[in-house]
C-alpha atoms as a PDB file:
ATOM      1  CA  UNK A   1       0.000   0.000   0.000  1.00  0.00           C
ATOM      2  CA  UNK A   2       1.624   3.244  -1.327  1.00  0.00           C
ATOM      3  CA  UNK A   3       1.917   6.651   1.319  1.00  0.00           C
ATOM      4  CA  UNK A   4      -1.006   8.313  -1.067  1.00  0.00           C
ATOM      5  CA  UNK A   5      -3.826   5.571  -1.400  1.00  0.00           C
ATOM      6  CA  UNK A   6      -5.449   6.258   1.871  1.00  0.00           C
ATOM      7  CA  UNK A   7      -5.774   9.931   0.093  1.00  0.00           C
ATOM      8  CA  UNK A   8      -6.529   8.276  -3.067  1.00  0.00           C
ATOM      9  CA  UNK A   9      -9.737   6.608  -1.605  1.00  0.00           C
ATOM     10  CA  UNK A  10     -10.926   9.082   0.454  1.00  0.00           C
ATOM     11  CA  UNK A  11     -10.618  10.926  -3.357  1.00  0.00           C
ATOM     12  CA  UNK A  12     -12.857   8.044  -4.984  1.00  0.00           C
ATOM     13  CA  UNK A  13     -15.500   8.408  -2.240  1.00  0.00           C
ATOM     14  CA  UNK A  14     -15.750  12.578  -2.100  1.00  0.00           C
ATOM     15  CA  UNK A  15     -16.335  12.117  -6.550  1.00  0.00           C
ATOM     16  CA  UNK A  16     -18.818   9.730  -5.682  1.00  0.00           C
ATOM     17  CA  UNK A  17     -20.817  11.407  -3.176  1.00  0.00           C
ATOM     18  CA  UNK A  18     -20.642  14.702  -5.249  1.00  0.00           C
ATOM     19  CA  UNK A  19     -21.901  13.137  -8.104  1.00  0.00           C
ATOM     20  CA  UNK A  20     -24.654  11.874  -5.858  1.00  0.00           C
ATOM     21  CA  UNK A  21     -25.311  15.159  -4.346  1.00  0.00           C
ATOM     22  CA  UNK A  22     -25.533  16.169  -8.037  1.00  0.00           C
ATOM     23  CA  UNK A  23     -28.480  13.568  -8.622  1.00  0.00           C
ATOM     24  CA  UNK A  24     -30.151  14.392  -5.847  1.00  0.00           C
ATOM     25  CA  UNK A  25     -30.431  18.292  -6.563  1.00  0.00           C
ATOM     26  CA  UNK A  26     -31.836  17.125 -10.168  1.00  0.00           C
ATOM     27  CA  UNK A  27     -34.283  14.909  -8.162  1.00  0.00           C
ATOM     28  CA  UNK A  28     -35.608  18.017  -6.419  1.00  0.00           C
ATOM     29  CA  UNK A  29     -35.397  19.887  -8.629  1.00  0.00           C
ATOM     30  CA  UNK A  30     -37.659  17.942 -10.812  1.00  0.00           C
ATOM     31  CA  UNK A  31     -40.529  17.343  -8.302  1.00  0.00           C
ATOM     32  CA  UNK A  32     -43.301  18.944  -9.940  1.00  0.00           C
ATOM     33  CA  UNK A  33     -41.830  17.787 -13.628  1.00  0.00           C
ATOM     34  CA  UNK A  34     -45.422  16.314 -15.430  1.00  0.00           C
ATOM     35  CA  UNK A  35     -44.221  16.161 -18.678  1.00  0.00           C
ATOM     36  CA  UNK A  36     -40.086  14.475 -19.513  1.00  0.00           C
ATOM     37  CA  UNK A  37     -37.979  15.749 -22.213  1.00  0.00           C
ATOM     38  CA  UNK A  38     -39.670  13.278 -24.914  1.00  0.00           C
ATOM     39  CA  UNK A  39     -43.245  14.268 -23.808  1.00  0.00           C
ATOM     40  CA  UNK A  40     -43.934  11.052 -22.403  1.00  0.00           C
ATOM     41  CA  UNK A  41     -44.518  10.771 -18.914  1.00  0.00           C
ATOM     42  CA  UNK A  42     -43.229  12.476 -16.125  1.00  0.00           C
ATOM     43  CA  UNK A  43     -40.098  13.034 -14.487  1.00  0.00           C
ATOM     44  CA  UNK A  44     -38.682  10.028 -12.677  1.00  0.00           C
ATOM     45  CA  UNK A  45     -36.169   9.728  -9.978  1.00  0.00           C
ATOM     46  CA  UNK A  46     -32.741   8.901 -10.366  1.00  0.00           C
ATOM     47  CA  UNK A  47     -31.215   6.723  -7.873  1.00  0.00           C
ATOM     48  CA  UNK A  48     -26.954   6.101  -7.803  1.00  0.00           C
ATOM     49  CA  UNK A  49     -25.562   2.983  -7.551  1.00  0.00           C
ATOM     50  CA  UNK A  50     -22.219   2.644  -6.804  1.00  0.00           C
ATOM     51  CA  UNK A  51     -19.679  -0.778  -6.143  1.00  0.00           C
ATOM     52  CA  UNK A  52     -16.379  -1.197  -4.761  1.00  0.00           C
ATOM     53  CA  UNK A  53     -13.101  -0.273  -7.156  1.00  0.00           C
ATOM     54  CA  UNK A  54     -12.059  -3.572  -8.996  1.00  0.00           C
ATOM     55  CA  UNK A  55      -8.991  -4.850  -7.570  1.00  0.00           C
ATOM     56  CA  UNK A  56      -8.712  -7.450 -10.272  1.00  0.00           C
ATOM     57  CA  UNK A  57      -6.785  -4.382 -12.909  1.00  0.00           C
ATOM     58  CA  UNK A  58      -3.974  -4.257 -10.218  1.00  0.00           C
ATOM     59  CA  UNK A  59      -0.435  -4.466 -11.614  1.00  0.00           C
ATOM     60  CA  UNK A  60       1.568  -6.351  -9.155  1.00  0.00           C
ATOM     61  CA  UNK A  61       4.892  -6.607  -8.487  1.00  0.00           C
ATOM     62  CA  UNK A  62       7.017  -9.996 -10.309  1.00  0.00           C
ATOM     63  CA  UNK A  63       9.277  -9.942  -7.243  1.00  0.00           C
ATOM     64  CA  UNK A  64       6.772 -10.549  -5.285  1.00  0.00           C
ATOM     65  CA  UNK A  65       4.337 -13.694  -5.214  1.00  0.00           C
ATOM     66  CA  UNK A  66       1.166 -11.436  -4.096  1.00  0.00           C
ATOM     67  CA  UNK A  67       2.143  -8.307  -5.103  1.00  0.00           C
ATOM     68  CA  UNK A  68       2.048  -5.905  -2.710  1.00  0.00           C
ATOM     69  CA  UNK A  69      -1.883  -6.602  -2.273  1.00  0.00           C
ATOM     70  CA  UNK A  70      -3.171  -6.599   1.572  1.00  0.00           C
ATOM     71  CA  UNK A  71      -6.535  -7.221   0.816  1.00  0.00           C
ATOM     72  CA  UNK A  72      -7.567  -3.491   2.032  1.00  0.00           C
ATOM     73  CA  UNK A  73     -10.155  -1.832  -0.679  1.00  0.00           C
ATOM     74  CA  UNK A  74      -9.368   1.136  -3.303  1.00  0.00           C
ATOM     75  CA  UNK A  75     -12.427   2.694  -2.856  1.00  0.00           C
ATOM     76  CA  UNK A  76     -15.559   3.107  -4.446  1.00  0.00           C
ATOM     77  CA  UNK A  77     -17.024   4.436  -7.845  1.00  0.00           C
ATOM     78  CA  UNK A  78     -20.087   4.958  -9.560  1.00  0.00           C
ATOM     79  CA  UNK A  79     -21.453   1.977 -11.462  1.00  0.00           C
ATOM     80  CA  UNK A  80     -24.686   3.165 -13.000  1.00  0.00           C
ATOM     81  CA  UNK A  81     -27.551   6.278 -12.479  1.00  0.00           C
ATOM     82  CA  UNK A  82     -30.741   3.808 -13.117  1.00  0.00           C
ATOM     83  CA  UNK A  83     -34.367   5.489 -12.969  1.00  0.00           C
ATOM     84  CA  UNK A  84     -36.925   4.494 -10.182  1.00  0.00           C
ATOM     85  CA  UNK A  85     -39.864   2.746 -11.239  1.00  0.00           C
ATOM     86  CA  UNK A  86     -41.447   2.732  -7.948  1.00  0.00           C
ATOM     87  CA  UNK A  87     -45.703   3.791  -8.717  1.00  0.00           C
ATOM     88  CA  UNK A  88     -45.923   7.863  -9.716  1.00  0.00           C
ATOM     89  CA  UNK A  89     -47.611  10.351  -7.035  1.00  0.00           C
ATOM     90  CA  UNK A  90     -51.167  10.405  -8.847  1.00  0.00           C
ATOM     91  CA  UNK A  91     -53.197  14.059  -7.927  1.00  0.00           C
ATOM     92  CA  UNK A  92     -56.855  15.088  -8.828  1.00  0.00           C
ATOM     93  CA  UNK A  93     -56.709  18.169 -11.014  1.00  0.00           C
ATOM     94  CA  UNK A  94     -58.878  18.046 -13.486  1.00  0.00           C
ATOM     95  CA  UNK A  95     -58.190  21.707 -15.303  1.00  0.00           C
ATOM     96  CA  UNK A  96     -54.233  20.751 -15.531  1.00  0.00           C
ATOM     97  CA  UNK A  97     -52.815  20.445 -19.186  1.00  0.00           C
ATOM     98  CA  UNK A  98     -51.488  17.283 -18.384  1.00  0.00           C
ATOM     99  CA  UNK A  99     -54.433  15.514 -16.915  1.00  0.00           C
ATOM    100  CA  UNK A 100     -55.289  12.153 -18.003  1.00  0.00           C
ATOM    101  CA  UNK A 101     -58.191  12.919 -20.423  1.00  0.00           C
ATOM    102  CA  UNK A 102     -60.145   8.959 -20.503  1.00  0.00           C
ATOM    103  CA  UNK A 103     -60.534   6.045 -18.377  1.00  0.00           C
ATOM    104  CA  UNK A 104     -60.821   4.984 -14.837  1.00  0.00           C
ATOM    105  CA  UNK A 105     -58.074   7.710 -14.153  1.00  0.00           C
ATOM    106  CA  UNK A 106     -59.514  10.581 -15.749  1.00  0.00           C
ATOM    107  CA  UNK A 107     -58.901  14.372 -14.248  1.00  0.00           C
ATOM    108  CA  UNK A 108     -55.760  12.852 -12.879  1.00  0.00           C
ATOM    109  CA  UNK A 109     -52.276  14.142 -12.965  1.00  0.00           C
ATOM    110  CA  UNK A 110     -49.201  11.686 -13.019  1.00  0.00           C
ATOM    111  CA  UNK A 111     -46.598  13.396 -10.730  1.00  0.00           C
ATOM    112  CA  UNK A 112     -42.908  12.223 -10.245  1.00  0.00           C
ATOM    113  CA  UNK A 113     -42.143   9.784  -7.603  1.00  0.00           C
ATOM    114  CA  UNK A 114     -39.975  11.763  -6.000  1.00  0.00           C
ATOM    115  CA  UNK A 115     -40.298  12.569  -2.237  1.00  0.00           C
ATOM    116  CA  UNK A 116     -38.340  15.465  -0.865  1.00  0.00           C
ATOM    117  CA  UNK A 117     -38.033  13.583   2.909  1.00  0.00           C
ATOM    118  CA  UNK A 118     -36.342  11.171   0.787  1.00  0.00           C
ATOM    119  CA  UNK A 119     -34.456  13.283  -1.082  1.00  0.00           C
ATOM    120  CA  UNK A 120     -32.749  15.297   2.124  1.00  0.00           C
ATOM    121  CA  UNK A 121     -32.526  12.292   3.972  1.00  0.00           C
ATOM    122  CA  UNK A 122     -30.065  11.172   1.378  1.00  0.00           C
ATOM    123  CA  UNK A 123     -28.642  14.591   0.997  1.00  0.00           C
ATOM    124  CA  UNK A 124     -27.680  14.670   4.743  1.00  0.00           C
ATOM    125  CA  UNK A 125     -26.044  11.114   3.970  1.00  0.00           C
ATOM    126  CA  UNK A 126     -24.383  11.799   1.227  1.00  0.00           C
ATOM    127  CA  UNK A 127     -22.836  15.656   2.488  1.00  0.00           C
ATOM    128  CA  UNK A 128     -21.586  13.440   5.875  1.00  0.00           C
ATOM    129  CA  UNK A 129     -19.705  10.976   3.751  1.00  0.00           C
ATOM    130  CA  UNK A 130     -18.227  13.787   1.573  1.00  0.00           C
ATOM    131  CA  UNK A 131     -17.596  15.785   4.629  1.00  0.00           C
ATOM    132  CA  UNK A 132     -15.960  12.805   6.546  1.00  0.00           C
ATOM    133  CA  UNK A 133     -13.791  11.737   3.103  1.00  0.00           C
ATOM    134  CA  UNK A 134     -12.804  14.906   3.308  1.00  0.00           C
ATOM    135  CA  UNK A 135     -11.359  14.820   7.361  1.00  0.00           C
ATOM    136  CA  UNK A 136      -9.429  11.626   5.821  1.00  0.00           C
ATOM    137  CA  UNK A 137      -7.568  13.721   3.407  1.00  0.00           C
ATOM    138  CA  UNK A 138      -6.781  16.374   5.991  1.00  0.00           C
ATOM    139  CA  UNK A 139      -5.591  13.856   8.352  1.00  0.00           C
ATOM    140  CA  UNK A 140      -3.063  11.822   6.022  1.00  0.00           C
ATOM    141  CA  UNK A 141      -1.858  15.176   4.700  1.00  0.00           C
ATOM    142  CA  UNK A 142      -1.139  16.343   8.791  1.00  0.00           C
ATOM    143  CA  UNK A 143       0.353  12.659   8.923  1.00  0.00           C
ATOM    144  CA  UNK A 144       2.421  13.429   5.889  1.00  0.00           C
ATOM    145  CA  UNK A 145       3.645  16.665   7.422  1.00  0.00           C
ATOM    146  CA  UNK A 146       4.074  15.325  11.021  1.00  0.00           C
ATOM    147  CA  UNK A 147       6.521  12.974   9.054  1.00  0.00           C
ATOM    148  CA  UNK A 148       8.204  15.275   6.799  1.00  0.00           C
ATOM    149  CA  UNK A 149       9.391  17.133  10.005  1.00  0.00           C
ATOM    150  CA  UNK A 150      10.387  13.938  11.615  1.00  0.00           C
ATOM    151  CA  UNK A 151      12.588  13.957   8.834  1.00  0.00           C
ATOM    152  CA  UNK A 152      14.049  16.972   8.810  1.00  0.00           C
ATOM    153  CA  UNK A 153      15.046  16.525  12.807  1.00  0.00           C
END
């Protein structure tokens, strides 16, 4: 394990939760979105999924039967953005442009299934995790500096 991959991790995980802050503004954002881009349905919420770094793509060391490998993780990235399909928030309004003109439905209004509790519930989680990524870079770079003035002693 190298001096930077503690900071190297803590890297993967602060990109990751950005880019699920990111989603999650767009989720809010979108919560009163009746009509999508191609005109067919609402707005639907995006949910991240993301997996541990592959440690298979490793290059190892031929002087040494493992490699330098220790079994510790490399951190984490984003696999996918996939859409929830959970049931759409379905409201009575009649007079809305977008209300379902026939059937058992009609007067309806297909609303986004997006639910802001939700939504700031995994804000909160996702701004600690950045916010405690970040502490781990500040604390190997202190560690770095503690050392560097060992050093220099």
């Amino acid at each position: 394990m190298g001096m930077f991959t503690s900071m190297d991790i803590a890297a993967s995980g602060l990109s990751a939760q950005r880019l699920k802050l990111d989603v999650i503004s767009n989720n809010i954002a979108n919560i009163n979105t009746t009509r999508n881009a191609s005109g067919d349905g609402p707005f639907r919420r995006d949910q991240v999924v993301m997996t541990p770094i592959n440690l298979r793509n490793i290059w190892r060391a031929p002087i040494y039967p493992n490699g330098l490998e220790t079994g510790m993780g490399r951190g984490v990235k984003v696999s996918r953005i996939v859409k929830d399909m959970s049931p759409l928030r379905m409201v009575y309004d009649p007079s809305h442009p977008d209300a379902i003109k026939i059937g058992e439905k009609k007067g309806y209004v297909e609303y986004p299934n997006v639910n802001v509790v939700t939504e700031m519930t995994d804000m909160i989680t996702a701004s600690r995790s950045y916010e405690a990524n970040a502490q781990v870079i500040t604390g190997a770079k202190q560690m770095f500096q503690k050392a560097l003035e060992l050093g220099r002693a």
